[in-house]
N, C-alpha and C. Protein backbone atom coordinates (compact mmCIF):
# COMPACT_ATOMS: atom_id res chain seq x y z
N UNK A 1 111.63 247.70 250.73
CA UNK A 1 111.07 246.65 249.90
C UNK A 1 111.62 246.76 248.48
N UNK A 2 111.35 246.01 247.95
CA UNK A 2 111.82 245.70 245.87
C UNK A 2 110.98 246.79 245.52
N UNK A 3 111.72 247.71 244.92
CA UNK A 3 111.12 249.06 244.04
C UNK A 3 110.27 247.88 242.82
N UNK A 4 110.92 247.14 242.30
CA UNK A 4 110.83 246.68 240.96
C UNK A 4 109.05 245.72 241.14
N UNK A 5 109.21 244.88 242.37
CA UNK A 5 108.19 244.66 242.74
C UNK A 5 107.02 245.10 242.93
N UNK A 6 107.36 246.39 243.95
CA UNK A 6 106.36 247.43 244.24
C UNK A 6 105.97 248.02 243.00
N UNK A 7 106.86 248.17 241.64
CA UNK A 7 106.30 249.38 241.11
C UNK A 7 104.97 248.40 240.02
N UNK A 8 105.43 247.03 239.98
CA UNK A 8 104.37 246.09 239.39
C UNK A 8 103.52 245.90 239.46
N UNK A 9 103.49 245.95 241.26
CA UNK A 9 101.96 245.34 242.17
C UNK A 9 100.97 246.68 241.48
N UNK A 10 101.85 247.96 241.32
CA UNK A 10 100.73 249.38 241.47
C UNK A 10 100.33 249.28 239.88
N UNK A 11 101.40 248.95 238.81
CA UNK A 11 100.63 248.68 237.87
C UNK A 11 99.84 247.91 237.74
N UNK A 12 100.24 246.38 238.36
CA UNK A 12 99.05 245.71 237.98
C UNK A 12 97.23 245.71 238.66
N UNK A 13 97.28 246.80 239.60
CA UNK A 13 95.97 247.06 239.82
C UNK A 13 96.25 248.16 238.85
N UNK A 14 96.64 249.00 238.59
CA UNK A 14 96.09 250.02 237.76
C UNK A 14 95.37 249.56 236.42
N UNK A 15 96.24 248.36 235.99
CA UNK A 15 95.71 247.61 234.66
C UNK A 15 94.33 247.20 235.06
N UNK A 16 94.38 246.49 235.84
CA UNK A 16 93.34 245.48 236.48
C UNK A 16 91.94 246.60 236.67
N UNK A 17 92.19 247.58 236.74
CA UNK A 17 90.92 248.70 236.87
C UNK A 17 91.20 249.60 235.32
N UNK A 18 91.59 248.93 234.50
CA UNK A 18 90.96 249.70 233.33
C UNK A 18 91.80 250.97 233.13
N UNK A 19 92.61 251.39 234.08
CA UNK A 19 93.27 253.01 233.88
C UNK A 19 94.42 253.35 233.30
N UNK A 20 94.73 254.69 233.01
CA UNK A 20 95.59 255.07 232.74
C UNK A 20 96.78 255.89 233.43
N UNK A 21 97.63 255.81 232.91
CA UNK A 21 98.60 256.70 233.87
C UNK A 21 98.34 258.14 234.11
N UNK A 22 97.73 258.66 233.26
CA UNK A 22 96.62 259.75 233.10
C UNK A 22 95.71 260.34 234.24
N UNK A 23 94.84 258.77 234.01
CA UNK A 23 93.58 258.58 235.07
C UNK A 23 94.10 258.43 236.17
N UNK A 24 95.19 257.81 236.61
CA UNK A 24 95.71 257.60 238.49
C UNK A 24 95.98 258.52 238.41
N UNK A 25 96.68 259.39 237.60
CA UNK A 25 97.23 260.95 238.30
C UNK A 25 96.34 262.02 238.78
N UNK A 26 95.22 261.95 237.64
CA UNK A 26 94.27 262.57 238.52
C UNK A 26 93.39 262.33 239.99
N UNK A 27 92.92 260.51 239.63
CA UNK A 27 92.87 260.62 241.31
C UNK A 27 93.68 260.55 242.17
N UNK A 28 94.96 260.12 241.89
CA UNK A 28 95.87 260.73 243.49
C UNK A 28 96.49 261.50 243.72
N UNK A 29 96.52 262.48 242.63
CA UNK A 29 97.54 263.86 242.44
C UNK A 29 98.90 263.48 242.92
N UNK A 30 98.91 262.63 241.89
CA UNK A 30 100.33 262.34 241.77
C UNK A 30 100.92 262.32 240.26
N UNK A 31 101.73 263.28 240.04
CA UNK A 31 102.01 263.42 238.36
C UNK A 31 101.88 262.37 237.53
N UNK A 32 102.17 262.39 236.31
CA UNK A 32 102.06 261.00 235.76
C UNK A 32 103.93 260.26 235.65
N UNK A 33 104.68 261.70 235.51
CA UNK A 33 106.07 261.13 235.48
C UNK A 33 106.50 260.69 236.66
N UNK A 34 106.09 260.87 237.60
CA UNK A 34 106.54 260.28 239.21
C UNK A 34 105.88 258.78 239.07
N UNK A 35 104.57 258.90 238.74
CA UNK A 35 104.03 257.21 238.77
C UNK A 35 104.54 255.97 237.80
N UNK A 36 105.31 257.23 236.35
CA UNK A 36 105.75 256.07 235.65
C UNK A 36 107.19 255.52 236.23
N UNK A 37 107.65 256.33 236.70
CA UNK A 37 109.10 256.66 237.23
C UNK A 37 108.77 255.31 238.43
N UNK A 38 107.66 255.14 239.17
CA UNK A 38 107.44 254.27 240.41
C UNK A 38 107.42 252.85 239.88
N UNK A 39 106.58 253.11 238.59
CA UNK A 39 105.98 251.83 238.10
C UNK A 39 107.49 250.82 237.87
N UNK A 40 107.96 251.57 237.38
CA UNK A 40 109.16 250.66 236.31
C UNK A 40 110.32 250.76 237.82
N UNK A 41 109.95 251.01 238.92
CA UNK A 41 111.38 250.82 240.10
C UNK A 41 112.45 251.16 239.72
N UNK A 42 112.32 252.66 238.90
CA UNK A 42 113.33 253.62 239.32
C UNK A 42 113.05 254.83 240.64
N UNK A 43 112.35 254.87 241.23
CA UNK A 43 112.91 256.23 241.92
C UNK A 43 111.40 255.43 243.29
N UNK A 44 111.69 255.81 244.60
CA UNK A 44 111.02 255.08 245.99
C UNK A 44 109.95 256.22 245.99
N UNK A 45 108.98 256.01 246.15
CA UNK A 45 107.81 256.89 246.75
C UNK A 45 107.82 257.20 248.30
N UNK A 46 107.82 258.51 248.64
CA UNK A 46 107.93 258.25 250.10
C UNK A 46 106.49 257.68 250.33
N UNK A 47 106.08 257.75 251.70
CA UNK A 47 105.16 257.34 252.38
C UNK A 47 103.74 258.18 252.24
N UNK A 48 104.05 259.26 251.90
CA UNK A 48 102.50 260.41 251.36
C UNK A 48 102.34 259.87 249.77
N UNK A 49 103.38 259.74 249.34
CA UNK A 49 103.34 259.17 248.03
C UNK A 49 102.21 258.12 247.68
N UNK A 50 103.18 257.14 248.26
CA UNK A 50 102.15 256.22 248.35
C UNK A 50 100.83 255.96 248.76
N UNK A 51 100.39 256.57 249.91
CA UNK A 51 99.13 256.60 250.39
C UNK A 51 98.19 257.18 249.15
N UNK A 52 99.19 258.29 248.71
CA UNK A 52 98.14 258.94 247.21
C UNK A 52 97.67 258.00 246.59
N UNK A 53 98.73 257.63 246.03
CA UNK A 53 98.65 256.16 245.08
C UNK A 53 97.91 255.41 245.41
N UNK A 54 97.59 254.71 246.80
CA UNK A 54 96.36 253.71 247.45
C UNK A 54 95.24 254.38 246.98
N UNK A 55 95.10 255.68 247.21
CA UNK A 55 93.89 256.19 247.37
C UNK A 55 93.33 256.65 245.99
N UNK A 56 94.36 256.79 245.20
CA UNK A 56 93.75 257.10 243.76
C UNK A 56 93.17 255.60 242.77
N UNK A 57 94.03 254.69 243.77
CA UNK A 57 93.58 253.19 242.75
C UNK A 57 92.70 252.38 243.72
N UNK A 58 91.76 253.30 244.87
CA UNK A 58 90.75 252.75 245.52
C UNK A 58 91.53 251.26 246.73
N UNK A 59 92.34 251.25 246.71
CA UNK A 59 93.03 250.30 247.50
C UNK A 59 93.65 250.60 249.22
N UNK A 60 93.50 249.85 250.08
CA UNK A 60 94.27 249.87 251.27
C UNK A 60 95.95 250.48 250.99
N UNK A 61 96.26 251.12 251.33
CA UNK A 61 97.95 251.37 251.79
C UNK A 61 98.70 249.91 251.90
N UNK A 62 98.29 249.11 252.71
CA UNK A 62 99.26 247.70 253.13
C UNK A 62 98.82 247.09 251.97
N UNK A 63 97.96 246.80 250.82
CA UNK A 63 98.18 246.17 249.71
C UNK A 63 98.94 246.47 248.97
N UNK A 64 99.69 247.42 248.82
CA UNK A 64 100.72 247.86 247.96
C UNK A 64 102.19 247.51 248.31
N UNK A 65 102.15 247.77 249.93
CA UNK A 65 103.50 247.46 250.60
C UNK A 65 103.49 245.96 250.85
N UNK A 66 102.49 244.94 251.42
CA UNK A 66 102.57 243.74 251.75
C UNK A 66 103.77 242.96 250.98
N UNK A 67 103.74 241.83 251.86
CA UNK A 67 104.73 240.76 251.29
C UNK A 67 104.09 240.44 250.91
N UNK A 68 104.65 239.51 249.55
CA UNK A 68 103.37 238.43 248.56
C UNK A 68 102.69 237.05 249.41
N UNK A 69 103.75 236.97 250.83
CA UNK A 69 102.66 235.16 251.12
C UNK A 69 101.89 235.94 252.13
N UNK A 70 101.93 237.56 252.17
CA UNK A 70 101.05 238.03 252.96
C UNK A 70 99.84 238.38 252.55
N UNK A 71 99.72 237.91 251.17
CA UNK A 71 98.73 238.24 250.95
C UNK A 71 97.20 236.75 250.09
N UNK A 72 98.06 235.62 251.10
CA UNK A 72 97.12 234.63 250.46
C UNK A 72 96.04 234.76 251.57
N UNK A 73 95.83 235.36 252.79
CA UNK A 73 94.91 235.18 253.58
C UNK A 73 94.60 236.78 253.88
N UNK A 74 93.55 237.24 253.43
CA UNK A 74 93.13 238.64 253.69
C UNK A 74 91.36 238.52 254.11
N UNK A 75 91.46 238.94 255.30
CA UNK A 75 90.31 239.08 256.51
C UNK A 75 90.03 240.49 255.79
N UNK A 76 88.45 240.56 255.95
CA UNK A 76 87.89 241.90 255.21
C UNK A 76 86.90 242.25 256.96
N UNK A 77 86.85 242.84 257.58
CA UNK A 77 85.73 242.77 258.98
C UNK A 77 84.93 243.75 258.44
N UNK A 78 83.72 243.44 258.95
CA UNK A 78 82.25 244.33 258.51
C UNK A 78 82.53 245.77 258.61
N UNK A 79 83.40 246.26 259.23
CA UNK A 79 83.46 247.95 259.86
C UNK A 79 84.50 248.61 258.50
N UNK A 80 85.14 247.31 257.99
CA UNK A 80 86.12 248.06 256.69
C UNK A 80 85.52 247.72 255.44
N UNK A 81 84.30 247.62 255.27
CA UNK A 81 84.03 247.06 253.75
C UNK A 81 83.31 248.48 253.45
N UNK A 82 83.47 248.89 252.09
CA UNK A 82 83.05 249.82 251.25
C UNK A 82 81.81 249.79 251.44
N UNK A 83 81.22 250.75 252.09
CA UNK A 83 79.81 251.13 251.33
C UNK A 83 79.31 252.24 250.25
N UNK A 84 78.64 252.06 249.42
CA UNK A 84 78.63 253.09 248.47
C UNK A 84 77.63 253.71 248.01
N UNK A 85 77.05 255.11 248.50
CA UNK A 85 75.27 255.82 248.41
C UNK A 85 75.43 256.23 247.37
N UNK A 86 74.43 255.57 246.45
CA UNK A 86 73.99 256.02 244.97
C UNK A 86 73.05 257.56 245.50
N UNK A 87 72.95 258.23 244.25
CA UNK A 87 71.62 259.11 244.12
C UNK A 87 70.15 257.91 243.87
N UNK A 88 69.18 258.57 244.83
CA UNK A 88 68.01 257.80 244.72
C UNK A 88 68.32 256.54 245.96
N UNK A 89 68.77 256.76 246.82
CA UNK A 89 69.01 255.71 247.35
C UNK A 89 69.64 254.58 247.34
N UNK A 90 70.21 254.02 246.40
CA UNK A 90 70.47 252.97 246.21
C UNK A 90 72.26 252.70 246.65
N UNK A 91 72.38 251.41 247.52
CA UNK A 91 73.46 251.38 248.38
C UNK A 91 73.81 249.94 247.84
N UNK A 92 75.46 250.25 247.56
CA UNK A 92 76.38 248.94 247.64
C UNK A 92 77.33 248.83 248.98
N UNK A 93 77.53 247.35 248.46
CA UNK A 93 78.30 247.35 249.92
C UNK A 93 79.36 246.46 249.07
N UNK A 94 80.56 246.54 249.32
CA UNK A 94 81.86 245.87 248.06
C UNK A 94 82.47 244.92 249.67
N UNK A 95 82.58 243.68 249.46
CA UNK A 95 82.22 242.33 250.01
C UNK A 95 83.80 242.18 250.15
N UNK A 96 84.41 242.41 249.27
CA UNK A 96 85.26 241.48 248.56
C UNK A 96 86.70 242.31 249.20
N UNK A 97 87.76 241.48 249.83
CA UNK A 97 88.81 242.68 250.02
C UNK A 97 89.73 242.60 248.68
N UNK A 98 90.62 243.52 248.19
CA UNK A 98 90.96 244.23 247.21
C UNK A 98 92.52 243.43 247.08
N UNK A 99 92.48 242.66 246.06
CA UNK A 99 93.66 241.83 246.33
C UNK A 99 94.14 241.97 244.52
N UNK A 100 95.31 242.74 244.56
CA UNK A 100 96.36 242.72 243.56
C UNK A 100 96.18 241.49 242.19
N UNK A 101 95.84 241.71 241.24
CA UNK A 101 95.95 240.84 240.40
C UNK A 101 94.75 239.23 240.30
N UNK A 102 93.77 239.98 241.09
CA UNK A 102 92.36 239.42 241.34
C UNK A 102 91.37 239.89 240.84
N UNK A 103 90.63 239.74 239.96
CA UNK A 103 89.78 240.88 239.07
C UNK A 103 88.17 240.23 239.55
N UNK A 104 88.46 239.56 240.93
CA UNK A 104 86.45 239.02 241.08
C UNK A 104 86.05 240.00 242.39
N UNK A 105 84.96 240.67 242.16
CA UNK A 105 84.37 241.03 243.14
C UNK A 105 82.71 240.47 243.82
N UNK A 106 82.56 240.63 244.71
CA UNK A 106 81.08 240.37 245.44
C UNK A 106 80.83 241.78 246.02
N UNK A 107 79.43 241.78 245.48
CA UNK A 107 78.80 243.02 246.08
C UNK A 107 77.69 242.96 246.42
N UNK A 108 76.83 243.41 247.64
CA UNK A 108 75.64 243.90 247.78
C UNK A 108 75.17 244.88 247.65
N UNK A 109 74.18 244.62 247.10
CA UNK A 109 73.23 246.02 246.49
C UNK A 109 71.76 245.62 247.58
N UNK A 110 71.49 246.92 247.08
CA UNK A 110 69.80 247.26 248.03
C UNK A 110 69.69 248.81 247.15
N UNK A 111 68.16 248.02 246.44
CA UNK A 111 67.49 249.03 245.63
C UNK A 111 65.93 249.08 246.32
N UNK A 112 65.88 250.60 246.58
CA UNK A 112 64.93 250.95 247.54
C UNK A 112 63.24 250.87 246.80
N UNK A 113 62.68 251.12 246.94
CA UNK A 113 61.41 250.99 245.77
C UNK A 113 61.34 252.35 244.73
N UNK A 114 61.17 251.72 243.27
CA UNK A 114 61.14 252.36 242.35
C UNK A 114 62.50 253.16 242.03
N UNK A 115 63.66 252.96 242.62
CA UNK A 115 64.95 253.09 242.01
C UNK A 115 65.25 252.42 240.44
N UNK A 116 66.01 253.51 239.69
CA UNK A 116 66.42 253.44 238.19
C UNK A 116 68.12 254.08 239.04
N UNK A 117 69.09 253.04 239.20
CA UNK A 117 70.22 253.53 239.35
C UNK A 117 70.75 253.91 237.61
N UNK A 118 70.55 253.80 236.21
CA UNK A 118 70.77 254.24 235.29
C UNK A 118 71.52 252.73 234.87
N UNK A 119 72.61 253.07 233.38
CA UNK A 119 72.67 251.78 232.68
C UNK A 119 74.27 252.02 232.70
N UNK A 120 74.70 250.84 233.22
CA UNK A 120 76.05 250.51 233.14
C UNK A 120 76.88 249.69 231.89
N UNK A 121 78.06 250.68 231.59
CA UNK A 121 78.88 249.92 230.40
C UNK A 121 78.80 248.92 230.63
N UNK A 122 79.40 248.24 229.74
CA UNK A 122 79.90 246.77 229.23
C UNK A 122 81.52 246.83 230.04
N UNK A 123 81.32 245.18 230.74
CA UNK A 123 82.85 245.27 230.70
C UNK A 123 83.83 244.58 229.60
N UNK A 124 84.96 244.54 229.72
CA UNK A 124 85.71 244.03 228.43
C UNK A 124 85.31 242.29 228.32
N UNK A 125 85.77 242.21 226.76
CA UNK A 125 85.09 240.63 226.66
C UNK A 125 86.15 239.73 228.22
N UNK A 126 85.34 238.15 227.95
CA UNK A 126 85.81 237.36 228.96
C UNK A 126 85.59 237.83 230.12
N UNK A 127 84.80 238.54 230.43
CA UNK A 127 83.93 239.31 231.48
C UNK A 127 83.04 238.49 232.00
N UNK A 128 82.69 237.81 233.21
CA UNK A 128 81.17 237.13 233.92
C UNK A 128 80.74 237.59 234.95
N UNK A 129 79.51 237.23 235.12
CA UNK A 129 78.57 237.77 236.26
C UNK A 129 77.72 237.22 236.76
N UNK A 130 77.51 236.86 237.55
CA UNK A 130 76.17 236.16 238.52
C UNK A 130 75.40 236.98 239.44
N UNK A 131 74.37 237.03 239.38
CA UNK A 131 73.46 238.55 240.09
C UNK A 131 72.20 237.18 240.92
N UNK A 132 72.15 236.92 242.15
CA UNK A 132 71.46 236.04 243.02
C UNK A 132 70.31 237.55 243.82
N UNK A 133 69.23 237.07 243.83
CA UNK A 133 67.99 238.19 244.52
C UNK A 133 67.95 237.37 245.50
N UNK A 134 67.93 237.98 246.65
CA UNK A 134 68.18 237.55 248.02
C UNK A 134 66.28 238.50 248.34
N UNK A 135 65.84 239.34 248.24
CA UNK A 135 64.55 239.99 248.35
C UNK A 135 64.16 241.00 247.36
N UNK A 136 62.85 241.04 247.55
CA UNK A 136 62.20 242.05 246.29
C UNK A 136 62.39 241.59 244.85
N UNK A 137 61.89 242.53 244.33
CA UNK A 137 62.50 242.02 242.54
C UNK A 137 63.39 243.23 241.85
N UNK A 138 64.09 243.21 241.26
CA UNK A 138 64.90 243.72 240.65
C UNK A 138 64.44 243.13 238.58
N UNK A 139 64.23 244.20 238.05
CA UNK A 139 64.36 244.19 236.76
C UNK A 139 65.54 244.75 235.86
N UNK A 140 65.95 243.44 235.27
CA UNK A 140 67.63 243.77 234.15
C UNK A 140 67.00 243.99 232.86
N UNK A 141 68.02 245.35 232.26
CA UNK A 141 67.99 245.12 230.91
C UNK A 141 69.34 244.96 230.42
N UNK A 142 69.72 243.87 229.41
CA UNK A 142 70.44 243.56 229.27
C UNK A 142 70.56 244.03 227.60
N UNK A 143 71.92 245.10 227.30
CA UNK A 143 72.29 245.79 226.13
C UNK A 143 70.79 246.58 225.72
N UNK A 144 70.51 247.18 226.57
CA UNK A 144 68.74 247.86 225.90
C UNK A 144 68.12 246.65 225.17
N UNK A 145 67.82 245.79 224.40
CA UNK A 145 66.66 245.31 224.23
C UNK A 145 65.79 243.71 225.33
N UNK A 146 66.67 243.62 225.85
CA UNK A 146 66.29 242.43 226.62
C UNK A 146 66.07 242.18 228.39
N UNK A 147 64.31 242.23 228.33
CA UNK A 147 64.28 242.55 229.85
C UNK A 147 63.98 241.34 230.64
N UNK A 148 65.26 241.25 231.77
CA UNK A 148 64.38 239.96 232.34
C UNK A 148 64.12 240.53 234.41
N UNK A 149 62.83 240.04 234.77
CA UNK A 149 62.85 239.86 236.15
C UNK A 149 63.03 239.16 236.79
N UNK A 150 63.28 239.46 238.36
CA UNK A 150 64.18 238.23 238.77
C UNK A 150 63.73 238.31 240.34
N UNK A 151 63.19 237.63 241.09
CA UNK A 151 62.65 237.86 242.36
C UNK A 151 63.39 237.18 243.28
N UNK A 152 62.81 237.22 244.41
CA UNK A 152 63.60 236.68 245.42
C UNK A 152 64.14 234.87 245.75
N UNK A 153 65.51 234.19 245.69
CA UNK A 153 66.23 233.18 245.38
C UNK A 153 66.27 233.05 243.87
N UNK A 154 65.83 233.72 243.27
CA UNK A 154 66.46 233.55 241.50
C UNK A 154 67.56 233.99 241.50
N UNK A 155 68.23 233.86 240.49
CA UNK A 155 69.73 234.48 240.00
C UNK A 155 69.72 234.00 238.47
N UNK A 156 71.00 234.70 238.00
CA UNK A 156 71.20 234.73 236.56
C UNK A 156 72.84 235.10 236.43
N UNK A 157 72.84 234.46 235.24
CA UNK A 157 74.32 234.03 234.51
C UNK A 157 74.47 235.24 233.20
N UNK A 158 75.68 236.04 233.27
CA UNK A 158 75.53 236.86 231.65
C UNK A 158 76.79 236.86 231.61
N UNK A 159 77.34 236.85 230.24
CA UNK A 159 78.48 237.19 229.83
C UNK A 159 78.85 238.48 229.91
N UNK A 160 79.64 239.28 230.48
CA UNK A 160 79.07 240.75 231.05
C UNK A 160 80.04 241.66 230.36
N UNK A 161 80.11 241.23 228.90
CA UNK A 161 80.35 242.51 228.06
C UNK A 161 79.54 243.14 227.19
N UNK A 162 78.03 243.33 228.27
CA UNK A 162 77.12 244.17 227.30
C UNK A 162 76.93 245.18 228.29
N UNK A 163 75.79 246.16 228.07
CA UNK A 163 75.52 247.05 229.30
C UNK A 163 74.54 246.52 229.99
N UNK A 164 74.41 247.12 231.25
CA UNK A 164 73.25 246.25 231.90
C UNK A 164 72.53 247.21 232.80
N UNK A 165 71.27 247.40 232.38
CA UNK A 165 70.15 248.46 233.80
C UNK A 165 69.61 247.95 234.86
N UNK A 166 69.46 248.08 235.71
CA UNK A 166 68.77 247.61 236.87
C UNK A 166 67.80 248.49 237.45
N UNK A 167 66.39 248.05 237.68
CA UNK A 167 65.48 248.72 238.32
C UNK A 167 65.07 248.34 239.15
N UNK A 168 64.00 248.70 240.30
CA UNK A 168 63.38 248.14 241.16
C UNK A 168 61.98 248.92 240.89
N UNK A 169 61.31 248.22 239.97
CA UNK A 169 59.72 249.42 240.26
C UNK A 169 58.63 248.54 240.88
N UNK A 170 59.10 248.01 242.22
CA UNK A 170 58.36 247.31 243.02
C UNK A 170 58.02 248.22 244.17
N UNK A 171 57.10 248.06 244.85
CA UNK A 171 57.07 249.09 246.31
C UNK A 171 57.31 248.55 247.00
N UNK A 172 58.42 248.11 247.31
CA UNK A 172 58.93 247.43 248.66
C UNK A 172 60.77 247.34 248.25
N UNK A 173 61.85 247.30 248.96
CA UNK A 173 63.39 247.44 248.82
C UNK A 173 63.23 245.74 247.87
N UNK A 174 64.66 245.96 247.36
CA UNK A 174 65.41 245.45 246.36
C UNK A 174 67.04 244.82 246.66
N UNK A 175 67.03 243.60 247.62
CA UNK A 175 68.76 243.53 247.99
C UNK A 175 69.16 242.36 246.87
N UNK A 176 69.97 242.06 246.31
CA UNK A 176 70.68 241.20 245.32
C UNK A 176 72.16 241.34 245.52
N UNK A 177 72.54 240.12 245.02
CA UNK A 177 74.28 240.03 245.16
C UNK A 177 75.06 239.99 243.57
N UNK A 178 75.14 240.31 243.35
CA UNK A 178 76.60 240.29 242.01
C UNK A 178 78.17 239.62 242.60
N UNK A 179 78.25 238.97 241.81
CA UNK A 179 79.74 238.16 242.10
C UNK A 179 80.44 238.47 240.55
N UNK A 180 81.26 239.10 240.35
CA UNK A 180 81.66 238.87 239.47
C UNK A 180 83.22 239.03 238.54
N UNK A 181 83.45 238.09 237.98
CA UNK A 181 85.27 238.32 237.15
C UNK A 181 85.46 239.16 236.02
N UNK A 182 86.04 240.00 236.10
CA UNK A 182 86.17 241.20 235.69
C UNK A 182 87.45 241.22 235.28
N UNK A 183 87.22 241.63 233.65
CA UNK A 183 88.85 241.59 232.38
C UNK A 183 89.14 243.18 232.36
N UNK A 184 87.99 243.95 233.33
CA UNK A 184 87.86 245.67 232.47
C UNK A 184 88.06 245.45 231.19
N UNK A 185 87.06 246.96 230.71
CA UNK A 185 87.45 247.79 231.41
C UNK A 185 85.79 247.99 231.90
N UNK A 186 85.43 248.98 232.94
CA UNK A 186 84.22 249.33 232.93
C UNK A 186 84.90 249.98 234.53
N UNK A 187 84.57 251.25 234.68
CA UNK A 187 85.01 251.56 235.79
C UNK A 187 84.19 251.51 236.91
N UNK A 188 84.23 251.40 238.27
CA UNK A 188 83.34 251.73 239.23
C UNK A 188 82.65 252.79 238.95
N UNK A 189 81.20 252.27 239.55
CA UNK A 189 80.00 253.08 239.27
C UNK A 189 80.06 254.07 238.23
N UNK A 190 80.82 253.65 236.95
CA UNK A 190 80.48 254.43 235.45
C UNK A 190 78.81 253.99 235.33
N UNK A 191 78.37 255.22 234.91
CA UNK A 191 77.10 254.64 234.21
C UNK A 191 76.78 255.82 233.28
N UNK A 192 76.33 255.32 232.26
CA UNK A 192 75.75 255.97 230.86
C UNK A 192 74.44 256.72 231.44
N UNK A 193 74.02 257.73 230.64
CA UNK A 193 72.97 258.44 230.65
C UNK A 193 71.67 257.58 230.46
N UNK A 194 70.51 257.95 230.78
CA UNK A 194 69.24 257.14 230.89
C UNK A 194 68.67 258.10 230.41
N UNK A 195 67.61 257.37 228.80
CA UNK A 195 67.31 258.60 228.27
C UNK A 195 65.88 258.78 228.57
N UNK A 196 65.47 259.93 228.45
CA UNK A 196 64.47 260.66 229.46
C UNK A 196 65.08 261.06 231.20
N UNK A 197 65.82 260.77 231.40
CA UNK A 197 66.58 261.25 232.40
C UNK A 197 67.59 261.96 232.78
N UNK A 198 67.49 263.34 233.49
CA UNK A 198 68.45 263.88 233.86
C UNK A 198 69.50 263.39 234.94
């Protein structure tokens, strides 16, 4: 395939998630001079290479290698979608398959009763979000001073470069959907300290 191509597609998810050449090296243990060396399509990654590389920028292997009109139709089946176990219970499920130079995701969440998953950065400006309660209630705080609740068929609109908490201190589960376009940076499941909480 086009080194020059390939080495774009890997930057431009690396951009697209906020990282550094730094940060991929540590998750795929792959140096940083080999990845810059990839980026710019001087030198071929073999095939372990690359898989690193998938796996450090959270991506499938064939998104990196695909042809580009192979990638206007991407089937996600229930058995390959991300699920993701918070501490305290609380489970995402990432909806959305992982497409190069696409910064929107859909996710399901399910917050179990009385879950505090903690408070998530801000993402970069030109950032949006739509959060729809499908059951239970879920309570947002939006940048620490502003709390709103939101029960089941409500949803809400934010410009999503502030931080945002989510609770459930209902006794009964908590499922809601987030859809949202994303400029980063804000990394997967970063979240800030919750104070009074270890």
């Amino acid at each position: 395939m086009d080194l020059v191509v390939l080495g774009q597609r890997i930057q431009g998810i690396r951009r697209d998630r906020g990282m550094t050449l730094q940060d991929l090296a540590e998750a795929s243990a792959v140096s940083v001079s080999m990845l810059s060396a990839v980026e710019r399509g001087d030198k071929a990654p073999t095939v372990v290479v690359l898989d690193r590389i998938a796996v450090g920028l959270g991506v499938p292997l064939p998104a990196l290698v695909a042809e580009p009109d192979a990638g206007r139709v991407i089937v996600r089946r229930a058995a390959e979608q991300d699920v993701v176990d918070e501490p305290g219970g609380w489970q995402r499920t990432i909806l959305t398959p992982v497409v190069p130079g696409v910064n929107f995701e859909l996710i399901s969440s399910t917050l179990p009763p009385g879950c505090e998953p903690g408070t998530y950065p801000a993402y970069a400006p030109g950032s949006h979000e739509y959060i729809v309660v499908e059951s239970g209630t879920v309570e947002l705080t939006i940048d620490g001073d502003q709390t709103i609740v939101l029960d089941a068929g409500d949803s809400i609109y934010l410009a999503a470069d502030v931080t945002l908490t989510y609770a459930n201190r209902s006794d009964r589960p908590c499922t809601y959907y987030v859809a949202a376009l994303i400029m980063r940076p804000r990394y997967a499941g970063a979240r800030l300290p919750v104070p009074g909480r270890s």
